[in-house]
PDB file of N, CA and C in Angstrom:
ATOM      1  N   UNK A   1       0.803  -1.206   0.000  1.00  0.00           N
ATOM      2  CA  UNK A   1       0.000   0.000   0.000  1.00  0.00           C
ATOM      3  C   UNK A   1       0.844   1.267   0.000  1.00  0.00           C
ATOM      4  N   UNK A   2       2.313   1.543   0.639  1.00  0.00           N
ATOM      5  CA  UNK A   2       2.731   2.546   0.756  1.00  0.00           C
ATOM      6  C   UNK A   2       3.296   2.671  -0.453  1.00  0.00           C
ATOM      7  N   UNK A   3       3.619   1.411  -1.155  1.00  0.00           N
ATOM      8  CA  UNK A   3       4.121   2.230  -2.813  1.00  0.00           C
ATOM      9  C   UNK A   3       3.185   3.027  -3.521  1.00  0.00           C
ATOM     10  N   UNK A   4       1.969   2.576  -3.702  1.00  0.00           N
ATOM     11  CA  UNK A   4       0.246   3.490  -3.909  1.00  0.00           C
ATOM     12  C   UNK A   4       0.395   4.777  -3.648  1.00  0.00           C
ATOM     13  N   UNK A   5       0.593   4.885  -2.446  1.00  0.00           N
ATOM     14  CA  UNK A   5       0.561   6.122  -1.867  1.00  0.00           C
ATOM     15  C   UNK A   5       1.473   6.809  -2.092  1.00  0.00           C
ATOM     16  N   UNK A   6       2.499   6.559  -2.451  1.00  0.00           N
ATOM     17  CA  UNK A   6       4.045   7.247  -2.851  1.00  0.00           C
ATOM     18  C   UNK A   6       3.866   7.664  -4.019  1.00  0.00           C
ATOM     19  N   UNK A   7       3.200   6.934  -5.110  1.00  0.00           N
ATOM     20  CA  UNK A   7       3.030   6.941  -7.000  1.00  0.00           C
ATOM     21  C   UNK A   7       2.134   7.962  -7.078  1.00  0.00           C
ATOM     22  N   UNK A   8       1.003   7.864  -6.325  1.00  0.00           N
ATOM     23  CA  UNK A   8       0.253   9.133  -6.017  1.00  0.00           C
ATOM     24  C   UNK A   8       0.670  10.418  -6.100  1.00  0.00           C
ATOM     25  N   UNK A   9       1.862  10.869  -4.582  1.00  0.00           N
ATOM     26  CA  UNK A   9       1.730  11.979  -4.464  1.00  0.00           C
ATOM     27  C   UNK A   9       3.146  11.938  -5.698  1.00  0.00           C
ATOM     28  N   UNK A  10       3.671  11.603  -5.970  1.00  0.00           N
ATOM     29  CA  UNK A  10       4.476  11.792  -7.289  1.00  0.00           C
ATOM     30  C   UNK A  10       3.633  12.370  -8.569  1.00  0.00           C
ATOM     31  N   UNK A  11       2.676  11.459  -9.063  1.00  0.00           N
ATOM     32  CA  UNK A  11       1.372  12.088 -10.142  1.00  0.00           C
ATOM     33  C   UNK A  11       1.281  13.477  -9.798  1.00  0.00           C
ATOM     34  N   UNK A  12       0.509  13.743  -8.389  1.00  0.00           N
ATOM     35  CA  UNK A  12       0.483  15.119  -7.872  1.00  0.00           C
ATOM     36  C   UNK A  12       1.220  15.916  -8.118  1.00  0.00           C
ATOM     37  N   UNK A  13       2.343  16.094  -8.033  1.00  0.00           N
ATOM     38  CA  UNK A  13       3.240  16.434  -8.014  1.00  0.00           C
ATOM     39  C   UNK A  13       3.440  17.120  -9.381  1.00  0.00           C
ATOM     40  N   UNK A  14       3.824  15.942 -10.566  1.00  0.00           N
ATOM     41  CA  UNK A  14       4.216  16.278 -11.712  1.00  0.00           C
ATOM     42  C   UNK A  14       3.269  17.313 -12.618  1.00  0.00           C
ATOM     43  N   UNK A  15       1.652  17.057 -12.602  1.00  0.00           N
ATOM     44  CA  UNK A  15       0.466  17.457 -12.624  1.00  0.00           C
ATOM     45  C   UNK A  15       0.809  19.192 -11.922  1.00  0.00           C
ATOM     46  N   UNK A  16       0.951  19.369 -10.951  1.00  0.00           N
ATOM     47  CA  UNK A  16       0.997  20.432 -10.311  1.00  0.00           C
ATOM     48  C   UNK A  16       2.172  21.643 -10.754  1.00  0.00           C
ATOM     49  N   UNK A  17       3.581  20.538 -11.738  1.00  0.00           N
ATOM     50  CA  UNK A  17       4.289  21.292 -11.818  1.00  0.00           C
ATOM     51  C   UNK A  17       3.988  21.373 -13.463  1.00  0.00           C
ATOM     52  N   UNK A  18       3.198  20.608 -14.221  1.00  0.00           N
ATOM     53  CA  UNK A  18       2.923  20.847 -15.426  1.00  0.00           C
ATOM     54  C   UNK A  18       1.662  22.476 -15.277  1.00  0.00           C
ATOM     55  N   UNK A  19       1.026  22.634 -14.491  1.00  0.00           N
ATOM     56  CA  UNK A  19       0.033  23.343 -14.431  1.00  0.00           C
ATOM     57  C   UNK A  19       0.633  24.968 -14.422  1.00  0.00           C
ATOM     58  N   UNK A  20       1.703  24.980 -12.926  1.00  0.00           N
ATOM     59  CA  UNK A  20       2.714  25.975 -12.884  1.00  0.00           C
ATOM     60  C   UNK A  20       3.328  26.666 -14.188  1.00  0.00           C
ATOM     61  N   UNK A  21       3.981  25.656 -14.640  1.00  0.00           N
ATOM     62  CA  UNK A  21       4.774  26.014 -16.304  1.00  0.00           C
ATOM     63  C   UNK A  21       3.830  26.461 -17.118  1.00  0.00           C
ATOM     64  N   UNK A  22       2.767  26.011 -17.239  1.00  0.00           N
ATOM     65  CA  UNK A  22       1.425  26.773 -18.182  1.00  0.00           C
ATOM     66  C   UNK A  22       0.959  28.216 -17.662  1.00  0.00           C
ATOM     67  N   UNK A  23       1.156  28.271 -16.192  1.00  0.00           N
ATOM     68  CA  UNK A  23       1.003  29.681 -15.693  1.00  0.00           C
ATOM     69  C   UNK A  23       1.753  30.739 -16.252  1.00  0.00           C
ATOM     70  N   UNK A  24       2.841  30.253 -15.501  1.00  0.00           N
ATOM     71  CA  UNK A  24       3.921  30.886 -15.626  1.00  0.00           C
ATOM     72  C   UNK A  24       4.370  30.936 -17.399  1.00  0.00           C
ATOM     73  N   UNK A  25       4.653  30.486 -18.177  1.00  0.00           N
ATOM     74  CA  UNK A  25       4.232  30.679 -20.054  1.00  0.00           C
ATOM     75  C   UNK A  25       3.061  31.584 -20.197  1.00  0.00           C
ATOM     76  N   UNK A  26       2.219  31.049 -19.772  1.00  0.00           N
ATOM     77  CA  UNK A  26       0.759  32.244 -20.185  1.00  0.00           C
ATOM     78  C   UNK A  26       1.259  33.733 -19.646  1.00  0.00           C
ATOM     79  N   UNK A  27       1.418  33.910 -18.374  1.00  0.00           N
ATOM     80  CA  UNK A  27       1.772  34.871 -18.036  1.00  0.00           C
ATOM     81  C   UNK A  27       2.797  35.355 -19.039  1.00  0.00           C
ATOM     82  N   UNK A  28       4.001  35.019 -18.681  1.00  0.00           N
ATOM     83  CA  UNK A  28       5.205  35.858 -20.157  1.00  0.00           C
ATOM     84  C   UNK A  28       4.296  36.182 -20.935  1.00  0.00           C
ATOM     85  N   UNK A  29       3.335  35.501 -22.100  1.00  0.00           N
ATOM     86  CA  UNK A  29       3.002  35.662 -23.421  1.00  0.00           C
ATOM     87  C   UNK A  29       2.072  36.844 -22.984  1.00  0.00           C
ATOM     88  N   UNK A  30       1.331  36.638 -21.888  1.00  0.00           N
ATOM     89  CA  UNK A  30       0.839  38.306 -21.573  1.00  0.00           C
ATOM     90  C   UNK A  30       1.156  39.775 -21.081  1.00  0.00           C
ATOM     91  N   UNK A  31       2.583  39.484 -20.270  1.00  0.00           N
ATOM     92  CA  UNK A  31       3.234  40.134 -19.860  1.00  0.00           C
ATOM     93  C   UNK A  31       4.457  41.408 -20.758  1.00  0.00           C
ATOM     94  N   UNK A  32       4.930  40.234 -21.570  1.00  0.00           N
ATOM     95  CA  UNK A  32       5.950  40.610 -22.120  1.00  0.00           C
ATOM     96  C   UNK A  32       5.797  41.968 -22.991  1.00  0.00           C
ATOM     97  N   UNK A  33       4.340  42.186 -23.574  1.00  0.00           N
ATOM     98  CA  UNK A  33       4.151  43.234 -24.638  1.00  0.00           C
ATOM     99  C   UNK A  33       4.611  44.642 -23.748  1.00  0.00           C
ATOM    100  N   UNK A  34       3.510  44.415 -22.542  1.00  0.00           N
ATOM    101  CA  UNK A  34       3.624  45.491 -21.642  1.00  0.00           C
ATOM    102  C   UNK A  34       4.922  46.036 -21.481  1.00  0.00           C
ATOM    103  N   UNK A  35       5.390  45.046 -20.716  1.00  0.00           N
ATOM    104  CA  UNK A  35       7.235  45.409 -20.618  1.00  0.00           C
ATOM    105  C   UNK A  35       7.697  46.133 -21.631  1.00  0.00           C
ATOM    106  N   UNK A  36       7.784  45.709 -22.883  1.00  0.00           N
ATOM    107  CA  UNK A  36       8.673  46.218 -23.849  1.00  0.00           C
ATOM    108  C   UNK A  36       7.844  47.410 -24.204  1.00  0.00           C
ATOM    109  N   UNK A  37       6.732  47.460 -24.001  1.00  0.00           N
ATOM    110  CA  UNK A  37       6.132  49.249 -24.594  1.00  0.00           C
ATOM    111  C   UNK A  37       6.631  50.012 -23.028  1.00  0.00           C
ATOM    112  N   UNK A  38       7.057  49.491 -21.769  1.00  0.00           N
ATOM    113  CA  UNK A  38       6.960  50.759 -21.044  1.00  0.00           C
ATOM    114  C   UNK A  38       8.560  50.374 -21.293  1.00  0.00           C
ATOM    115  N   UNK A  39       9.253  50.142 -21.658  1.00  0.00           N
ATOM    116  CA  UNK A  39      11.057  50.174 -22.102  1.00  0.00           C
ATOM    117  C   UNK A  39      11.296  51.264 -22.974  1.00  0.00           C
ATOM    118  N   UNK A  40       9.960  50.900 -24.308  1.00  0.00           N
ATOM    119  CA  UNK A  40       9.625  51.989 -25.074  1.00  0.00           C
ATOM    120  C   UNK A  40       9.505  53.424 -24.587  1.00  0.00           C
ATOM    121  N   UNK A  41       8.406  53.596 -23.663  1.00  0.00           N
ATOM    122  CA  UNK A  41       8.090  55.274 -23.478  1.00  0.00           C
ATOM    123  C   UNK A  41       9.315  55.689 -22.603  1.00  0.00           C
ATOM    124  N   UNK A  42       9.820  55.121 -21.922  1.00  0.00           N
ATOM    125  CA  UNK A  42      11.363  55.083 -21.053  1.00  0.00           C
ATOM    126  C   UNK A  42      12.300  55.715 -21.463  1.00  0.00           C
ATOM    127  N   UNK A  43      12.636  54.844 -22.667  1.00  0.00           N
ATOM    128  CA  UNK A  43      13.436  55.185 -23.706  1.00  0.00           C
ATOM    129  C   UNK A  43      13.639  56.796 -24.023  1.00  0.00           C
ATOM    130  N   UNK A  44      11.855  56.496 -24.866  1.00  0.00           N
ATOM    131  CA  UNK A  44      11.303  57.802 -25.532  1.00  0.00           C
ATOM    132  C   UNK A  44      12.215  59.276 -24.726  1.00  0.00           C
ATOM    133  N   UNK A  45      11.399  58.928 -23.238  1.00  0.00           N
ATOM    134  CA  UNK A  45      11.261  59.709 -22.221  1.00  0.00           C
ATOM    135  C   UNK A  45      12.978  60.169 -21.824  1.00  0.00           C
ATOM    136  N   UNK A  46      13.712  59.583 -22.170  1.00  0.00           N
ATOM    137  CA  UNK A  46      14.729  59.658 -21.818  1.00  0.00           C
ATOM    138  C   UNK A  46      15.595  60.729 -22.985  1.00  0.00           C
ATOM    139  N   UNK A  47      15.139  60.184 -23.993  1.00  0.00           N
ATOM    140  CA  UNK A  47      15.686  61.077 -25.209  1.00  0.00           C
ATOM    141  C   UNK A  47      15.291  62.444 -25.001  1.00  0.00           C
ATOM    142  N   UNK A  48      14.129  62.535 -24.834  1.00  0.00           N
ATOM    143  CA  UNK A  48      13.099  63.871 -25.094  1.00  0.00           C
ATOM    144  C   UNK A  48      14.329  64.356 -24.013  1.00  0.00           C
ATOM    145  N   UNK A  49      14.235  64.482 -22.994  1.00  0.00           N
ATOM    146  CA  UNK A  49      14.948  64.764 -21.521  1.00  0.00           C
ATOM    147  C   UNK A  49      16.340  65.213 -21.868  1.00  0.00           C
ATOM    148  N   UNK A  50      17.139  64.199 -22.657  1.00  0.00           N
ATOM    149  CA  UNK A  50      18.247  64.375 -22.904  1.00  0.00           C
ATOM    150  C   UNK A  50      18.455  65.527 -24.305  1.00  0.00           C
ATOM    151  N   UNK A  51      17.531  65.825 -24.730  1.00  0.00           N
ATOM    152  CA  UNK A  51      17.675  66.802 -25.745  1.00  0.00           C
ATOM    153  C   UNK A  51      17.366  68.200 -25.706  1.00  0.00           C
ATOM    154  N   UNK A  52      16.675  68.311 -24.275  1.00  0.00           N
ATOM    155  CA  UNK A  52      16.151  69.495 -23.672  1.00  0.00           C
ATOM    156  C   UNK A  52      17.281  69.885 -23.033  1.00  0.00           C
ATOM    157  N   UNK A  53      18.313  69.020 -22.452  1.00  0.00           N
ATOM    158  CA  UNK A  53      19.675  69.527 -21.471  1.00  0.00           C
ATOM    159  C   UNK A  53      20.257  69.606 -22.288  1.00  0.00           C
ATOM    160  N   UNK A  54      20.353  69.669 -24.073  1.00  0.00           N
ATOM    161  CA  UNK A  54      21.349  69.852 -24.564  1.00  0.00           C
ATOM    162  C   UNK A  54      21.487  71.008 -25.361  1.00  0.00           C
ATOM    163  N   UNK A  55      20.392  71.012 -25.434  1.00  0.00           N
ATOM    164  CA  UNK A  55      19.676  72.550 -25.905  1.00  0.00           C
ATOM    165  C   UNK A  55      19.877  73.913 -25.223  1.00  0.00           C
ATOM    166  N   UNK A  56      19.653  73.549 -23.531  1.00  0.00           N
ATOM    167  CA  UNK A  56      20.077  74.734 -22.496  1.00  0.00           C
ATOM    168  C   UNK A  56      21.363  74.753 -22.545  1.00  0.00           C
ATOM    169  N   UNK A  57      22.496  74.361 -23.315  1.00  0.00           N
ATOM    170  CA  UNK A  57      23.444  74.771 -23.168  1.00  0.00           C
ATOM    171  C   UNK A  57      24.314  75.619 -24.387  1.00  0.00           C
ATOM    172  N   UNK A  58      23.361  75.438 -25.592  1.00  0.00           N
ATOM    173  CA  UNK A  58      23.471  76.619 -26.868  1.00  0.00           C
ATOM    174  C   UNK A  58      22.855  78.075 -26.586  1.00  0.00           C
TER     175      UNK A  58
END
């Protein structure tokens, strides 16, 4: 009986960590756009900024 019970929480287990990895994938594939557009306005934001201090000095 205790091998039963051992094969079990192993199933559990694998099941639980297949479920995780689907989270965690879904998430990235939803995540990731966001990220890279606020890298984007960052960016942007950074230029704009840096062209205004370069300006006050002509």
């Amino acid at each position: 009986m205790k091998k039963r019970r051992g094969q079990s929480i192993l199933e559990y287990v694998i099941i639980f960590a297949a479920v995780v990895a689907a989270v965690i994938l879904g998430a990235r594939t939803l995540i990731k756009p966001a990220v890279e557009q606020g890298m984007k306005d960052t960016a942007s934001a950074m230029n704009t900024a840096t062209g205004k201090l370069t300006n006050i000095g002509q």
